[in-house]
Protein backbone atom coordinates (compact mmCIF):
# COMPACT_ATOMS: atom_id res chain seq x y z
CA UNK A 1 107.28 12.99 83.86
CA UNK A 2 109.22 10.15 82.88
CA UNK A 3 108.68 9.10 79.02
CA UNK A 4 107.22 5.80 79.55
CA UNK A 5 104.61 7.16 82.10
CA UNK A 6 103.81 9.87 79.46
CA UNK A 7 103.10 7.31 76.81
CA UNK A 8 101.33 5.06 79.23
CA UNK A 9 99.48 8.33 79.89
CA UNK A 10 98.54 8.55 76.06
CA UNK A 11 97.74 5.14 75.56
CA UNK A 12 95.49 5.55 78.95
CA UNK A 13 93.37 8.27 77.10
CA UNK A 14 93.39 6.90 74.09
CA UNK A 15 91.52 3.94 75.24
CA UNK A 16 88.96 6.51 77.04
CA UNK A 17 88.14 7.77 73.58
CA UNK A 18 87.59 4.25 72.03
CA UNK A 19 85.06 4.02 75.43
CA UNK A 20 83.56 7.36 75.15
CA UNK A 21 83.36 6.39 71.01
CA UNK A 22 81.47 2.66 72.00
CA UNK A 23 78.95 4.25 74.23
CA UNK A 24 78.32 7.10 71.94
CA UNK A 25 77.67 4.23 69.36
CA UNK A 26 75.42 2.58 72.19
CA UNK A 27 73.52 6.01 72.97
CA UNK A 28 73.28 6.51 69.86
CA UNK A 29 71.69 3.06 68.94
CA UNK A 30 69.00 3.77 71.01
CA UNK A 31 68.65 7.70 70.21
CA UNK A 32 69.83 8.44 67.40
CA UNK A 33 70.43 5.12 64.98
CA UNK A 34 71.85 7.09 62.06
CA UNK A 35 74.56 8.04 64.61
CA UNK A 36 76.42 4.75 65.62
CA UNK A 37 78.21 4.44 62.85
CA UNK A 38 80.06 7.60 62.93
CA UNK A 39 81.05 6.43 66.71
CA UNK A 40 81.55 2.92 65.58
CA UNK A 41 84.29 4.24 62.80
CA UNK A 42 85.69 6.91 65.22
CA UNK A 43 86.55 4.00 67.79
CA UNK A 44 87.93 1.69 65.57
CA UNK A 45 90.36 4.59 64.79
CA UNK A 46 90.92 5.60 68.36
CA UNK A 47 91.78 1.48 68.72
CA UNK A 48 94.09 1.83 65.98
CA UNK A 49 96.01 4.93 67.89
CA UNK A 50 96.00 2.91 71.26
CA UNK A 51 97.59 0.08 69.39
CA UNK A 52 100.38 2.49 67.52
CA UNK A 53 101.40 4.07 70.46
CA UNK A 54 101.71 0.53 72.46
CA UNK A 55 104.15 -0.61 69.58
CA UNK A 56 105.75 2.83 70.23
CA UNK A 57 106.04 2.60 73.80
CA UNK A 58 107.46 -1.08 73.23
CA UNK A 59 110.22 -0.66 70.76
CA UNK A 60 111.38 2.50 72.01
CA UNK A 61 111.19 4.49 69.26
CA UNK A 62 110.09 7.80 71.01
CA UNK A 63 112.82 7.53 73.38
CA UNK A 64 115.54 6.29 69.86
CA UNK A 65 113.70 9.79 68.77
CA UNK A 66 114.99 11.50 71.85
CA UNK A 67 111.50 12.41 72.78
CA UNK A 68 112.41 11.63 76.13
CA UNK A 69 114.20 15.43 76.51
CA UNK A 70 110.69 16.55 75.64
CA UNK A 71 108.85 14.56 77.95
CA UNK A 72 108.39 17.36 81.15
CA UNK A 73 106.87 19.93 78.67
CA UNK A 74 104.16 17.42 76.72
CA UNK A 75 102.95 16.28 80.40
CA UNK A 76 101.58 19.78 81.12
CA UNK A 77 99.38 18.86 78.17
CA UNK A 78 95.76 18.61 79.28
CA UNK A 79 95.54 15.36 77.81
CA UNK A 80 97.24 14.03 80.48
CA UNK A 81 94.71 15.53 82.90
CA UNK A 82 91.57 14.37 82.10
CA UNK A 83 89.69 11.93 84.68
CA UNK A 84 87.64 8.86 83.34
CA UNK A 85 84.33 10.08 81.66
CA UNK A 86 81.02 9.10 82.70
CA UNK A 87 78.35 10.74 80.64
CA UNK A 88 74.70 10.40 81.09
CA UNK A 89 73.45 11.48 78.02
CA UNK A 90 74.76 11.42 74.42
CA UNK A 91 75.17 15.39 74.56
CA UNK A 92 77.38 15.34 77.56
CA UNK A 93 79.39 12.30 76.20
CA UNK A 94 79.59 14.51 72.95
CA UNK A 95 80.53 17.55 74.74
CA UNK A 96 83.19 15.28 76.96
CA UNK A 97 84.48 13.82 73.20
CA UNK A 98 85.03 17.00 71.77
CA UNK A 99 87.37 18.28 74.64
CA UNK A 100 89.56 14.96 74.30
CA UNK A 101 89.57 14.76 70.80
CA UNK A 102 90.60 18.17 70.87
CA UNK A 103 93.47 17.65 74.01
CA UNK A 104 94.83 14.43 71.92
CA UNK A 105 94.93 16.88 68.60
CA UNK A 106 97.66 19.12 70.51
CA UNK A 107 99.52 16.00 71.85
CA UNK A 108 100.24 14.72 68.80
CA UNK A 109 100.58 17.84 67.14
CA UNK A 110 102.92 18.47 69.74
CA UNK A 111 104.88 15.20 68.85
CA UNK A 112 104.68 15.64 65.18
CA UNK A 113 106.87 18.59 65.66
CA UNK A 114 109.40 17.29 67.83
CA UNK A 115 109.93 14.11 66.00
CA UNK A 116 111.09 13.47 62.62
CA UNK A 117 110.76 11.19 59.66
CA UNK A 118 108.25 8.82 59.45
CA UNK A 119 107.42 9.89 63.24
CA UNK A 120 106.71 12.84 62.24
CA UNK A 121 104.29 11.61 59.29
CA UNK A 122 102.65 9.04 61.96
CA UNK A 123 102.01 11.87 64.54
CA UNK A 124 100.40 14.40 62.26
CA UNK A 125 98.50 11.72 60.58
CA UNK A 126 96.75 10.87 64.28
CA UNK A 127 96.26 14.10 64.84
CA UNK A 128 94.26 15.12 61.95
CA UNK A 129 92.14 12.11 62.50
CA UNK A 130 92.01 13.58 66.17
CA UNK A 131 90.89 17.07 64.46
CA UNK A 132 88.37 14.84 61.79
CA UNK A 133 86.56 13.42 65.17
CA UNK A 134 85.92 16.48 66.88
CA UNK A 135 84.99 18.33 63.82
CA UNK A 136 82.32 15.35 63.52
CA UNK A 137 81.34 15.54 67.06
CA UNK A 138 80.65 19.11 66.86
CA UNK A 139 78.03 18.65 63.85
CA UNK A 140 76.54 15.50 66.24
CA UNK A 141 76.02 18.61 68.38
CA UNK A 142 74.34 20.70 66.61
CA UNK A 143 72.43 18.22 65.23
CA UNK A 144 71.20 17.42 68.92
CA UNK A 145 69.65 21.01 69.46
């Protein structure tokens, strides 16, 4: 996989989170009110990875990184498998959230380790904020037994 379809790949998903996050924060407004907020906060971050890895993807600087070398083994990532979600209930969209959080946590962990610098720093940064949302989603969970 070529590195601009990869990161057109990760900038795909990472607007399926900010989706999945806004109708969690719509289920949630109707089920659960004290709920939204977490999903309203966890899409504005997912917005805020979209957005970092379109300036990525637009200055180069993965393939100035020589990411591009990389590129064939981070495309077997699941990430870059999943299909668009369409929950009908806020457990299965929490379920569905939890798998992607989890698939964009190994992407960028994955990236954090094959970059450097301030690269580096950005990547592991996004991925503990990947790793903060599905820890969250998984007390939502439990919450909804």
């Amino acid at each position: 996989m070529r590195l601009r379809r990869l990161l057109e790949r990760v900038i795909w998903q990472e607007n399926e989170l900010y989706n999945l996050h806004k109708l969690g924060e719509t289920f949630a407004t109707f089920e659960r009110p004290e709920l939204a907020e977490t999903f309203r906060l966890m899409a504005e971050e997912e917005l805020r990875h979209r957005k970092t890895m379109e300036d990525l993807l637009s200055n180069k600087s993965l393939e100035k990184a020589g990411v591009g070398a990389y590129a064939d083994v981070l495309s077997l990532e699941p990430m870059l498998a999943d299909e668009r979600a369409e929950p009908s209930s806020l457990r299965e969209l929490v379920v569905e959230a939890i798998v992607r959080e989890r698939h964009a946590y190994d992407m960028y962990t994955k990236l954090s380790e094959i970059t450097g610098g301030s690269l580096s720093q950005i990547f592991r940064m996004m991925a503990g904020e990947e790793l903060k949302h599905a820890y969250r989603l998984r007390l939502i969970y439990e919450g909804l037994e």
